[in-house]
C-alpha atoms as a PDB file:
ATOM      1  CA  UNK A   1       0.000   0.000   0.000  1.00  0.00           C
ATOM      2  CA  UNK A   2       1.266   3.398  -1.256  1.00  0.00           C
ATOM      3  CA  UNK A   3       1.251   6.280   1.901  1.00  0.00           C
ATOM      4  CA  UNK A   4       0.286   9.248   1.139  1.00  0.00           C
ATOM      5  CA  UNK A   5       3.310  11.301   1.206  1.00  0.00           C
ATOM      6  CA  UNK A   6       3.689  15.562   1.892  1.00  0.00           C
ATOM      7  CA  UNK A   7       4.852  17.602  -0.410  1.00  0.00           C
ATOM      8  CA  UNK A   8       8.347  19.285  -0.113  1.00  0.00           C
ATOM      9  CA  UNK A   9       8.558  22.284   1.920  1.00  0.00           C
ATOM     10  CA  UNK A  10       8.143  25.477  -0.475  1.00  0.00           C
ATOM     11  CA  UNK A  11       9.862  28.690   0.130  1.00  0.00           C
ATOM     12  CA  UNK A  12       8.194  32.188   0.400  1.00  0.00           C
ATOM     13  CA  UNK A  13      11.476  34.384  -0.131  1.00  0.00           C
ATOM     14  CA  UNK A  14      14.510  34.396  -1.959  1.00  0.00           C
ATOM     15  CA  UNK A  15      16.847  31.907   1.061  1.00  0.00           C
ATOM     16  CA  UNK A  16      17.343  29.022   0.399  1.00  0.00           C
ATOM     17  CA  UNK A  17      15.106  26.003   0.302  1.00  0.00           C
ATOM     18  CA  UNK A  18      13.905  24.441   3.597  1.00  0.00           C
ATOM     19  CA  UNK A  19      15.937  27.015   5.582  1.00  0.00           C
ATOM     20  CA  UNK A  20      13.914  27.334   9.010  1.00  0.00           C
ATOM     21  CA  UNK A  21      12.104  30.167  10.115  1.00  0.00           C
ATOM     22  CA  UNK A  22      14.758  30.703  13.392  1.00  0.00           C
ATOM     23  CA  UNK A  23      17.657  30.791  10.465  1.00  0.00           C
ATOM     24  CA  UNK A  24      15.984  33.303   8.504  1.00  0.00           C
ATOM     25  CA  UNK A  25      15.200  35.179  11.566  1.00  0.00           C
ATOM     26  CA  UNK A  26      18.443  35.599  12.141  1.00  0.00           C
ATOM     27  CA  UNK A  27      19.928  36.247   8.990  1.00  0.00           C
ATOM     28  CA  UNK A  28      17.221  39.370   8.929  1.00  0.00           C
ATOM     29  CA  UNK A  29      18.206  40.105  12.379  1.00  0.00           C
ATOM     30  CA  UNK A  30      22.000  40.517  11.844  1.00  0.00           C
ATOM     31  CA  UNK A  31      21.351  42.919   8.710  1.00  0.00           C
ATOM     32  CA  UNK A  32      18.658  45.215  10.634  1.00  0.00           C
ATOM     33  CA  UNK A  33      21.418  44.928  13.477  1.00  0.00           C
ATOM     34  CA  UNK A  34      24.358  46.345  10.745  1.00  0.00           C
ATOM     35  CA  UNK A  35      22.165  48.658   9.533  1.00  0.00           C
ATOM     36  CA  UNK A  36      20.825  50.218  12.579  1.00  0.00           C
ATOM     37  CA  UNK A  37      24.532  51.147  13.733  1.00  0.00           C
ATOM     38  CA  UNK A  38      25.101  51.912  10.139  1.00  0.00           C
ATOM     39  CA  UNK A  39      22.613  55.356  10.603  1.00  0.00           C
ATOM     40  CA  UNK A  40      22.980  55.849  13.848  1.00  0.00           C
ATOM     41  CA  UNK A  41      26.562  56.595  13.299  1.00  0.00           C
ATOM     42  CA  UNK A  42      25.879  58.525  10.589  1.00  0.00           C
ATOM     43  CA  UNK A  43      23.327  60.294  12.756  1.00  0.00           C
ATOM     44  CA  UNK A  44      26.111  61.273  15.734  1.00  0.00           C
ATOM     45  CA  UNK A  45      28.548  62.115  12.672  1.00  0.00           C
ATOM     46  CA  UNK A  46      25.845  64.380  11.471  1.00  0.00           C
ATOM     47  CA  UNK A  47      25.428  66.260  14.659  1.00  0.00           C
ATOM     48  CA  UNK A  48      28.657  66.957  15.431  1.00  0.00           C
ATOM     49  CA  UNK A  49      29.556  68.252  11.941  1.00  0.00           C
ATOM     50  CA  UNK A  50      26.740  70.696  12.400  1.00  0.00           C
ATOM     51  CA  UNK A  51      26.896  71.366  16.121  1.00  0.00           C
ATOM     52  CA  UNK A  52      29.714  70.629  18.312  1.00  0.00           C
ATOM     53  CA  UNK A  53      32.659  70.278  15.905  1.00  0.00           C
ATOM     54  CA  UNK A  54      35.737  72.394  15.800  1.00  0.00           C
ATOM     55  CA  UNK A  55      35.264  72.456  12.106  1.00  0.00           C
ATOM     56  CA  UNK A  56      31.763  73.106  12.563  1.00  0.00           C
ATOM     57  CA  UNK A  57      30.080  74.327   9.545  1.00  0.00           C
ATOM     58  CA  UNK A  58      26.360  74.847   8.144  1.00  0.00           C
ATOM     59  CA  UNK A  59      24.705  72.052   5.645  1.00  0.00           C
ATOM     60  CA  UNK A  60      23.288  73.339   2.567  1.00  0.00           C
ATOM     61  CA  UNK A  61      19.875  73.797   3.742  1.00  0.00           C
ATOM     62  CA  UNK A  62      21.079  76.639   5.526  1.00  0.00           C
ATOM     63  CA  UNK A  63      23.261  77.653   2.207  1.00  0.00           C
ATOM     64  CA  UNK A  64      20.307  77.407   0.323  1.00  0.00           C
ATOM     65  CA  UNK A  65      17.879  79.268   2.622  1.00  0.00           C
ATOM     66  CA  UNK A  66      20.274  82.305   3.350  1.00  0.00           C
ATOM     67  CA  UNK A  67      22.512  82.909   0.275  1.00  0.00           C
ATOM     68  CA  UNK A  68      20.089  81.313  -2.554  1.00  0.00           C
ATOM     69  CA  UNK A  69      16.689  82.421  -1.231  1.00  0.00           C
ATOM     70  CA  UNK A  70      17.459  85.196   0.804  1.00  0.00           C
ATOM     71  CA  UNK A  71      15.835  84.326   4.387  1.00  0.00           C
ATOM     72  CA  UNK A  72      16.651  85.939   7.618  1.00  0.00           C
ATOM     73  CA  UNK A  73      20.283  84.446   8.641  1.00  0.00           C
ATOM     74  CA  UNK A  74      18.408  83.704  12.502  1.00  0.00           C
ATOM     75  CA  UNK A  75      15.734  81.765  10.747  1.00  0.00           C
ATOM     76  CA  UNK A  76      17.774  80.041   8.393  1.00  0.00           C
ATOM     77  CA  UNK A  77      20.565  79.032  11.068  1.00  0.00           C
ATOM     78  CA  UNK A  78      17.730  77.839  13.287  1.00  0.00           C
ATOM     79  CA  UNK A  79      15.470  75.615  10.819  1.00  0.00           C
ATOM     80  CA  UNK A  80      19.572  73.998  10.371  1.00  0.00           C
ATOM     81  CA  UNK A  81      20.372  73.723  13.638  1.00  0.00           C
ATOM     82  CA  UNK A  82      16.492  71.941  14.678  1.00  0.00           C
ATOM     83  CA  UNK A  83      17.024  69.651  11.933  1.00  0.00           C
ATOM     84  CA  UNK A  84      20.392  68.495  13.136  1.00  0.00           C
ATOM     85  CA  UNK A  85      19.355  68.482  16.296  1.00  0.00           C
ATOM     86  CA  UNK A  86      16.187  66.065  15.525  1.00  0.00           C
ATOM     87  CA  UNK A  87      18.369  63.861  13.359  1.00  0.00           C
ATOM     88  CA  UNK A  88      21.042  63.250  16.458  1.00  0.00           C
ATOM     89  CA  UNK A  89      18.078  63.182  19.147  1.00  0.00           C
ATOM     90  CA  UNK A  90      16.259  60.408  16.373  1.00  0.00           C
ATOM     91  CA  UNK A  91      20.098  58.965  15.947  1.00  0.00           C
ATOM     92  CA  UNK A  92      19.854  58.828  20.078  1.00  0.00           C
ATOM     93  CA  UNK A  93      15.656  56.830  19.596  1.00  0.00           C
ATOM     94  CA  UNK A  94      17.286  54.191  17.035  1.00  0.00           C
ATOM     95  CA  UNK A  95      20.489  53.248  19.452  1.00  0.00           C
ATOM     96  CA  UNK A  96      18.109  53.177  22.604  1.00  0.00           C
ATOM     97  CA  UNK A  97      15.276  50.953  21.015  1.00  0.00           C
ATOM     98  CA  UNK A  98      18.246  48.674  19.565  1.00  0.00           C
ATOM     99  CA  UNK A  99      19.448  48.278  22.881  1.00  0.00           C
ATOM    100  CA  UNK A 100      16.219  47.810  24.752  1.00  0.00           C
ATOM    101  CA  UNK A 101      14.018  46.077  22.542  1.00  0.00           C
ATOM    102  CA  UNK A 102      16.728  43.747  20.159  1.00  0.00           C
ATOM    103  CA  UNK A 103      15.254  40.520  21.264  1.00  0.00           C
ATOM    104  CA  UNK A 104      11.655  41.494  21.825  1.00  0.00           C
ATOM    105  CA  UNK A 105       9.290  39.511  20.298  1.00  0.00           C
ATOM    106  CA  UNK A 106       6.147  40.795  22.413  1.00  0.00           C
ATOM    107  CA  UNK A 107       2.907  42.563  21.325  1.00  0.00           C
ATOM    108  CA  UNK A 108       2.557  44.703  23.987  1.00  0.00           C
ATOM    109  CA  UNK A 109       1.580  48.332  24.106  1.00  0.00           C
ATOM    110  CA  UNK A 110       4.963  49.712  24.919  1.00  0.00           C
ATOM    111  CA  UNK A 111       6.377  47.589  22.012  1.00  0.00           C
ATOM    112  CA  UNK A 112       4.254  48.880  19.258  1.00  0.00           C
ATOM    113  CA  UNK A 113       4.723  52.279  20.817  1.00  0.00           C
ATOM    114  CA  UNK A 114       8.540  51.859  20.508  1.00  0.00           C
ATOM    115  CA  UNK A 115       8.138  50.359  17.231  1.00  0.00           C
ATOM    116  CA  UNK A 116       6.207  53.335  15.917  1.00  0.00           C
ATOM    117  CA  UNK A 117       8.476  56.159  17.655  1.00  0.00           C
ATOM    118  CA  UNK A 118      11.389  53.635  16.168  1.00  0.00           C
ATOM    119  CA  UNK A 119       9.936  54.376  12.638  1.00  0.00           C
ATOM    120  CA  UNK A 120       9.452  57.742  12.651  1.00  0.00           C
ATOM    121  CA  UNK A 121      12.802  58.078  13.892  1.00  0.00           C
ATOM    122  CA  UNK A 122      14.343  56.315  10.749  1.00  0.00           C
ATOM    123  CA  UNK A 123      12.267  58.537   8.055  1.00  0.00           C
ATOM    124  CA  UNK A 124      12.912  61.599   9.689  1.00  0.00           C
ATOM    125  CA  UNK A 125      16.760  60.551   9.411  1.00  0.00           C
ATOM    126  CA  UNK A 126      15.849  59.507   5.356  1.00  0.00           C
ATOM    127  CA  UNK A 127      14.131  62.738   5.342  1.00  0.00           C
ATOM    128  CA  UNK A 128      16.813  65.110   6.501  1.00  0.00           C
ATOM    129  CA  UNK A 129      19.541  63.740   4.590  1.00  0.00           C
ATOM    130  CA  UNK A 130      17.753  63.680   1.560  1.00  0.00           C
ATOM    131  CA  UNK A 131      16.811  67.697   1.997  1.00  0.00           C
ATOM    132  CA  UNK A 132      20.667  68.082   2.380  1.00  0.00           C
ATOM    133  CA  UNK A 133      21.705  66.171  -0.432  1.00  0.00           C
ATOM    134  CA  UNK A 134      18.962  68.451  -2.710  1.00  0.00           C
ATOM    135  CA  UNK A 135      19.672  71.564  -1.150  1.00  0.00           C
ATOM    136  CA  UNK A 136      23.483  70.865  -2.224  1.00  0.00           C
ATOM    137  CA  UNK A 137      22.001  69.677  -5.754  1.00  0.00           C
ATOM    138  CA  UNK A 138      20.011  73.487  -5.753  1.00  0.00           C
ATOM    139  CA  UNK A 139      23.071  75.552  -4.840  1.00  0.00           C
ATOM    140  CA  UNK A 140      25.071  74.337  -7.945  1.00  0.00           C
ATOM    141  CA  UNK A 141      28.578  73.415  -6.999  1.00  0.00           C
ATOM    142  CA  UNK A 142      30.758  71.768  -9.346  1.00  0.00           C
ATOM    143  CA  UNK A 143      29.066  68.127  -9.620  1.00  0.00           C
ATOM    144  CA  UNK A 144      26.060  69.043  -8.176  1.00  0.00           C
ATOM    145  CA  UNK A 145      23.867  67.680 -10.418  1.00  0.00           C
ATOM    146  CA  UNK A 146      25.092  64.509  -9.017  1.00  0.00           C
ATOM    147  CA  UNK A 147      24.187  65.224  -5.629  1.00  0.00           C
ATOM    148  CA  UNK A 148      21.288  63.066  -5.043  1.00  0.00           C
ATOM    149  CA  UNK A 149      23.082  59.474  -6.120  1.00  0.00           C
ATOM    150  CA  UNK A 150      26.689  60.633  -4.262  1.00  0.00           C
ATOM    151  CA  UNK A 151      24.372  60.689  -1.041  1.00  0.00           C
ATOM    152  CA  UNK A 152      21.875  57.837  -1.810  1.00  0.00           C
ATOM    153  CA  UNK A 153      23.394  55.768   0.975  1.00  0.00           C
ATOM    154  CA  UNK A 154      23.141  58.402   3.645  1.00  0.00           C
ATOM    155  CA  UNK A 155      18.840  58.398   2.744  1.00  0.00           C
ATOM    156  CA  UNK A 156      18.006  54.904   1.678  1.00  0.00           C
ATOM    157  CA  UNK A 157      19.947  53.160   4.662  1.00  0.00           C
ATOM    158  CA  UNK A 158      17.457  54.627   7.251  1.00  0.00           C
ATOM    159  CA  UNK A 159      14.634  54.199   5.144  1.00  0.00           C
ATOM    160  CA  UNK A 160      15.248  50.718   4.357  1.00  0.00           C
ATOM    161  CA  UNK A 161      15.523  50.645   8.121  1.00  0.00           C
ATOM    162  CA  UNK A 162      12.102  51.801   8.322  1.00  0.00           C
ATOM    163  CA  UNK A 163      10.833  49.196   5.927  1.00  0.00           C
ATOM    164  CA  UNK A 164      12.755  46.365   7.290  1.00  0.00           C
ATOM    165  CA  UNK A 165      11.640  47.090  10.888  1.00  0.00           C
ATOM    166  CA  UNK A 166      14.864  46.636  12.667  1.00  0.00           C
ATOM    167  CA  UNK A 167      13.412  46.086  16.466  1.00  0.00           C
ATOM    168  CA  UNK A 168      14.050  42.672  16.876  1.00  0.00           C
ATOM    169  CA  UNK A 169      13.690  39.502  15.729  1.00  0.00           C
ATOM    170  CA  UNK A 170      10.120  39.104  15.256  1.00  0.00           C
ATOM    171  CA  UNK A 171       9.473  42.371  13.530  1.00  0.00           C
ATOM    172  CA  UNK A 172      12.305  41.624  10.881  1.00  0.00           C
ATOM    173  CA  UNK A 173      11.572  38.328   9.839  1.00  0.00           C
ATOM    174  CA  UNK A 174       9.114  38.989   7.173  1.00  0.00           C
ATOM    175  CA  UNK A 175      10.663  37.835   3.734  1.00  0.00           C
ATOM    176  CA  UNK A 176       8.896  40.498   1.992  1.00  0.00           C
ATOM    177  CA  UNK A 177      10.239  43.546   4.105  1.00  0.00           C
ATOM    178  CA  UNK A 178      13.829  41.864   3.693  1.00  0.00           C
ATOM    179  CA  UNK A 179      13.634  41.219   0.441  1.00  0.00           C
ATOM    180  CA  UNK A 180      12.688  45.703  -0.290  1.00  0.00           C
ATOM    181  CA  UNK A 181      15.430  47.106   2.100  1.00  0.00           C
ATOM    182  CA  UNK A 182      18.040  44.753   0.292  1.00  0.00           C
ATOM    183  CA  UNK A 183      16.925  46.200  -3.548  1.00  0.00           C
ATOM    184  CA  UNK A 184      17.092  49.831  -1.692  1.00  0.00           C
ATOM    185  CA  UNK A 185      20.454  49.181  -0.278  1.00  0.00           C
ATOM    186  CA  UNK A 186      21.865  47.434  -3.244  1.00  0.00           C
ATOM    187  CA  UNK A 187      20.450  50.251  -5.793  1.00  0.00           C
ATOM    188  CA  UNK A 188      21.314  53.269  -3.489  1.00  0.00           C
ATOM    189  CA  UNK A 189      25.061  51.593  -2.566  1.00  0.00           C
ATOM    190  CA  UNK A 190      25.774  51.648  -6.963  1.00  0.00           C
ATOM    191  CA  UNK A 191      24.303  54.962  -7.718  1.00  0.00           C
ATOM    192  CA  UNK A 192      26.955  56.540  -4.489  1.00  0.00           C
ATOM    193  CA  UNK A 193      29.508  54.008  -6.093  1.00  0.00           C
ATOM    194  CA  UNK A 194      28.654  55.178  -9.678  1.00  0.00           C
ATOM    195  CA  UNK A 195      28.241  59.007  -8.724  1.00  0.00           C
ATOM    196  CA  UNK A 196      32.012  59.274  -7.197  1.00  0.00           C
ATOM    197  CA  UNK A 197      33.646  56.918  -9.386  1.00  0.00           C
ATOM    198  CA  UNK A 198      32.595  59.475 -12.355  1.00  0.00           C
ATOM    199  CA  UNK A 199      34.005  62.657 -10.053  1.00  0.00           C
ATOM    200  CA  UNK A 200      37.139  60.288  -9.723  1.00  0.00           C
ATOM    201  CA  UNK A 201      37.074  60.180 -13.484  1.00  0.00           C
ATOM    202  CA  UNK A 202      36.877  63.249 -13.742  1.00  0.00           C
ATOM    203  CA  UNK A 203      39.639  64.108 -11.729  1.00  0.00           C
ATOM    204  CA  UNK A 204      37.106  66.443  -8.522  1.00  0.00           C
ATOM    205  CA  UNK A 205      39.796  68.882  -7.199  1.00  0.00           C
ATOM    206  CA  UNK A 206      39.033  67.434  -3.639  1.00  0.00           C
ATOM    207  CA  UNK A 207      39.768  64.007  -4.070  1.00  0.00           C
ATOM    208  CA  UNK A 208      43.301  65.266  -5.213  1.00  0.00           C
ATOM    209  CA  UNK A 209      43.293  66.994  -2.466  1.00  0.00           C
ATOM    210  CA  UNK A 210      42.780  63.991   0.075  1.00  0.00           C
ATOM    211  CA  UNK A 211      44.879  61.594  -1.833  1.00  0.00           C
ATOM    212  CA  UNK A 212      48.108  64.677  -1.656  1.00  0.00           C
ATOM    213  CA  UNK A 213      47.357  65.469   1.914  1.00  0.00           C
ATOM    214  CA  UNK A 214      47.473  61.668   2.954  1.00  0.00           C
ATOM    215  CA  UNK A 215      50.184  60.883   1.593  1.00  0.00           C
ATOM    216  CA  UNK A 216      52.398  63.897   3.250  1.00  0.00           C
ATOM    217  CA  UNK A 217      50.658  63.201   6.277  1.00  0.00           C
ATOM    218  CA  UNK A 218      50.960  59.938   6.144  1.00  0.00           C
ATOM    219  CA  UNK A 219      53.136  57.780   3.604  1.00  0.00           C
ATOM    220  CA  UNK A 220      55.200  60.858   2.098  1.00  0.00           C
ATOM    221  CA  UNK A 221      55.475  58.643  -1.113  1.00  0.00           C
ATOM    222  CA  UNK A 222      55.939  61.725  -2.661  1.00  0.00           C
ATOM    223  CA  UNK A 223      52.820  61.854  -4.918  1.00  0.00           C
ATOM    224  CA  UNK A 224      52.440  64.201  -7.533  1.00  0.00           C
ATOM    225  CA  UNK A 225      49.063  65.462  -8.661  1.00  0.00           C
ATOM    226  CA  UNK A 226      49.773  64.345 -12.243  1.00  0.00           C
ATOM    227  CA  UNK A 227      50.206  60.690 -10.432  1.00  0.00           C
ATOM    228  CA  UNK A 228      46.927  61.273  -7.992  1.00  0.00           C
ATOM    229  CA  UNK A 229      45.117  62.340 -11.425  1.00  0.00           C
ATOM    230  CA  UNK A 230      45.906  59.029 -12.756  1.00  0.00           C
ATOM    231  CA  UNK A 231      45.379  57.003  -9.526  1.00  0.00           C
ATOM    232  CA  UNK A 232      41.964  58.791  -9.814  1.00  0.00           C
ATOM    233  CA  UNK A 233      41.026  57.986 -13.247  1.00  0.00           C
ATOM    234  CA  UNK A 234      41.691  53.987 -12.739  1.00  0.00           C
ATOM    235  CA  UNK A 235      40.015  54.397  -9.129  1.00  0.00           C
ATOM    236  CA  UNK A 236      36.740  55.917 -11.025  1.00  0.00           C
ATOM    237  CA  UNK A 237      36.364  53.590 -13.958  1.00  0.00           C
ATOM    238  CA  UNK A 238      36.668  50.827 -10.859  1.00  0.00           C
ATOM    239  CA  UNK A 239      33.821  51.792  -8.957  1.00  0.00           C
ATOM    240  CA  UNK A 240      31.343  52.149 -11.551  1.00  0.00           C
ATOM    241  CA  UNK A 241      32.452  49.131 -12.827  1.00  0.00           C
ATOM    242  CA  UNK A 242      31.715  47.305  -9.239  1.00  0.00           C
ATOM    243  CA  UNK A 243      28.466  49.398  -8.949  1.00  0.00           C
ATOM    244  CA  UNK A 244      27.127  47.849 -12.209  1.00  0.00           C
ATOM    245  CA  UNK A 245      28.469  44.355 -10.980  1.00  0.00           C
ATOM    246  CA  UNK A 246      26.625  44.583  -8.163  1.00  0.00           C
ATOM    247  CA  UNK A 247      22.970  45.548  -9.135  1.00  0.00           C
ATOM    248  CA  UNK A 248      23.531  42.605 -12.410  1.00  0.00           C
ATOM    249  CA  UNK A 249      25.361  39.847 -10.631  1.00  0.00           C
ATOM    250  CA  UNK A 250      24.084  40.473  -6.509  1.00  0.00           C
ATOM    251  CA  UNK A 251      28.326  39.758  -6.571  1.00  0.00           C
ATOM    252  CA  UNK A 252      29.592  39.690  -2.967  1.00  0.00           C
ATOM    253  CA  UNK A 253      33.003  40.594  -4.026  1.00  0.00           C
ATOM    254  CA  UNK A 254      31.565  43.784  -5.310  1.00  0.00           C
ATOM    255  CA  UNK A 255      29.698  44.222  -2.140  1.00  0.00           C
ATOM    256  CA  UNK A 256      33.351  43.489  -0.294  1.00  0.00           C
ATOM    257  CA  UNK A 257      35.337  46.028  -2.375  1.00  0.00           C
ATOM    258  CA  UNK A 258      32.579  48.621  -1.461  1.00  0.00           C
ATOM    259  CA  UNK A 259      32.933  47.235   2.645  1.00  0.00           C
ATOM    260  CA  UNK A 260      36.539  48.100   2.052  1.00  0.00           C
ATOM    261  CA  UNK A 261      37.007  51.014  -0.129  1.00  0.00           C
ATOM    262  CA  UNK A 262      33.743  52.912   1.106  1.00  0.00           C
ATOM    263  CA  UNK A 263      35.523  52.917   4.525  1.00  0.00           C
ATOM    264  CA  UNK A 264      38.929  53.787   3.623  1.00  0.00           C
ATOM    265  CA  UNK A 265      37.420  56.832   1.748  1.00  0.00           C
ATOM    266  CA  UNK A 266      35.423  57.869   4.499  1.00  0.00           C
ATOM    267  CA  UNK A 267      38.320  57.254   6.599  1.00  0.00           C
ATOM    268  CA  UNK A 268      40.716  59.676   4.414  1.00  0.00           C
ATOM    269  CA  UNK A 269      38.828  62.712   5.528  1.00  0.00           C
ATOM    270  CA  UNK A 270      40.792  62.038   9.254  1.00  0.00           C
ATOM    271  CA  UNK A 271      43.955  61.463   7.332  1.00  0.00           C
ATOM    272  CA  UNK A 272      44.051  64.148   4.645  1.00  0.00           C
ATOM    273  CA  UNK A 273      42.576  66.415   7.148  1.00  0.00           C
ATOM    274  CA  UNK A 274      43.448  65.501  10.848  1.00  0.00           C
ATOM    275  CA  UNK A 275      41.776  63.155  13.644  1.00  0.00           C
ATOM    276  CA  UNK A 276      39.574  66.927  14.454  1.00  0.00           C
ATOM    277  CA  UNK A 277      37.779  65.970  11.094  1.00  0.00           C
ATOM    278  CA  UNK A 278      36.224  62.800  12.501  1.00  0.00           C
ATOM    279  CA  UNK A 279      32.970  63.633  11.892  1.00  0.00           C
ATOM    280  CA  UNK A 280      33.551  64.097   8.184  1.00  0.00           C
ATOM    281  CA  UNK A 281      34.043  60.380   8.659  1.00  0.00           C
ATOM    282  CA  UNK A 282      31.170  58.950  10.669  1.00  0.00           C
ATOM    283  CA  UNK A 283      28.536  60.966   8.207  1.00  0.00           C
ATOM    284  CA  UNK A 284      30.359  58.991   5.810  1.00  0.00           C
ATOM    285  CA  UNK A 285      29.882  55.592   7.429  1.00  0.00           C
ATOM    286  CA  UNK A 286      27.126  54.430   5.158  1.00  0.00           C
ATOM    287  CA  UNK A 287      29.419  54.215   1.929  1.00  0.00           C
ATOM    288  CA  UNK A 288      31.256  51.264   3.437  1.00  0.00           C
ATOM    289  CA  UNK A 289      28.421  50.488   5.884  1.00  0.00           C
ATOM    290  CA  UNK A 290      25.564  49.637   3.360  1.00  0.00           C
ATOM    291  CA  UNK A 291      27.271  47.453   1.664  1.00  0.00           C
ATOM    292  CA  UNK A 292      28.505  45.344   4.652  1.00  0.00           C
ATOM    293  CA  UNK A 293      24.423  44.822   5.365  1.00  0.00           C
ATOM    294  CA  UNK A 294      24.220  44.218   1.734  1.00  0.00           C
ATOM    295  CA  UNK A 295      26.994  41.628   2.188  1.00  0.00           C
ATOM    296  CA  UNK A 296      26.083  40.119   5.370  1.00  0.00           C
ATOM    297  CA  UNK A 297      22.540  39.313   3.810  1.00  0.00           C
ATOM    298  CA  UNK A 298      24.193  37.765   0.607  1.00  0.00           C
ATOM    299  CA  UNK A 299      26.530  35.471   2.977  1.00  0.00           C
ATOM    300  CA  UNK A 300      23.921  34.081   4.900  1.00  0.00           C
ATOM    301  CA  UNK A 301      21.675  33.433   2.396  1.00  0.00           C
ATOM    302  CA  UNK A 302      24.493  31.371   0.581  1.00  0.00           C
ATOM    303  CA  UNK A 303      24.807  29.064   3.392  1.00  0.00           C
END
């Protein structure tokens, strides 16, 4: 006598087949983890660039509201000031509920309350950056057009943070939430990738700059700027080439080159300019830091 047999376990995502729900759970866990230090770094970085840095400076909303559309300078230095401000106090909401709430699973009251004020915290981050990154676009500096991919990271990784949940490990497991932040992170770490590897192509004054003051700071190779032009050039055609690699082949070697060279450039603002310019760093975390959640995901799903 035949007996009646189940059918093989079908998968609702894109992990691997028969991977348990605990495994998948986890995988999604450790990439909201990544990604939630990932902005909230940013976040502090962002504050004290703004506020408490000795090379504290204005963003280009403020820019943009005072020179370009000729606002009070008290109102303009004010609505830039609040918005840091908001972004380190929501930078301050995403650290605590990480710490507090990581491995709750619970439907309680407080929990969706934290969940919600954990939300709001992430799009008002998205939203901030994103008004910087267009007010720079508005105020026409050279590359400016290019504004809005160069700082994709620093607005997609707290919105895919939003999406994706991020407060534990019951509120990250959905496939479907995954499965979005990982297509915003991948497509917002190539256009960044893309976006500076054509200013390194084009030879931006600045990243001479960095790659001359590093080296006398540092190395004294003795670099010329004819050889940090050409350094530039093959660094340029690189990264676009690894941002297309990534969004057609998902390649985790892509997604380690950008771990490694998004850090080390965010990294050469403290070593062109001094250890002072550390926050010039940490706003920069997301080039290097999206793609480690990108790669972390990819890893574990291979497995």
């Amino acid at each position: 006598m035949n007996t009646p047999t189940s059918p093989p376990p079908t998968s609702t995502d894109d992990t691997s087949i028969g991977e348990a729900p605990e495994d998948r759970a986890s995988h999604s866990f450790a990439m909201a983890v990544c990604l939630r230090v990932v902005v909230v770094v940013q976040c502090f970085g962002l504050g004290a660039r703004y506020l408490f840095s000795s090379l504290e400076t204005e963003s280009d909303v403020y820019g943009w509201l005072y020179f370009d559309r000729d606002w009070p300078e008290s109102i303009a230095q004010s609505i830039d000031n609040m918005g840091a401000l908001t972004t380190l106090f929501a930078g301050g909401i995403l650290c605590l509920n990480g710490l507090l709430l990581r491995k709750s699973s619970s439907d309680s009251s407080w929990t969706r309350i934290a969940g919600w004020m954990d939300r709001a915290a992430a799009v008002w981050v998205a939203i901030w950056m994103l008004l910087i990154a267009a007010a720079h676009m508005m105020r026409a500096a050279v590359f400016a057009e290019l504004s809005l991919f160069e700082h994709a990271v620093r607005y997609i990784a707290p919105l895919a943070l939003a999406v994706c949940g991020g407060m534990g490990v019951a509120s990250c497991v959905s496939p479907a939430r995954t499965r979005i932040a990982v297509i915003l992170l991948a497509v917002a770490a190539s256009l960044t990738f893309a976006a500076h590897g054509y200013k390194a192509y084009e030879c931006y004054a600045p990243f001479i700059d960095l790659i001359l003051l590093s080296d006398m700071q540092w190395t004294e190779a003795g670099i010329t700027q004819a050889s940090a032009e050409k350094l530039l050039v093959a660094i340029g055609i690189a990264d676009i080439l690894v941002a297309l690699v990534l969004l057609v082949f998902r390649s985790r070697f892509a997604a380690f080159y950008m771990v490694v060279w998004g850090l080390v450039t965010a990294a050469s603002r403290m070593t062109a300019l001094g250890l002072e310019a550390w926050p010039e760093t940490l706003i920069r975390i997301a080039n290097g830091g999206v793609p480690l959640v990108i790669l972390i995901h990819w890893t574990a799903k291979r497995k």
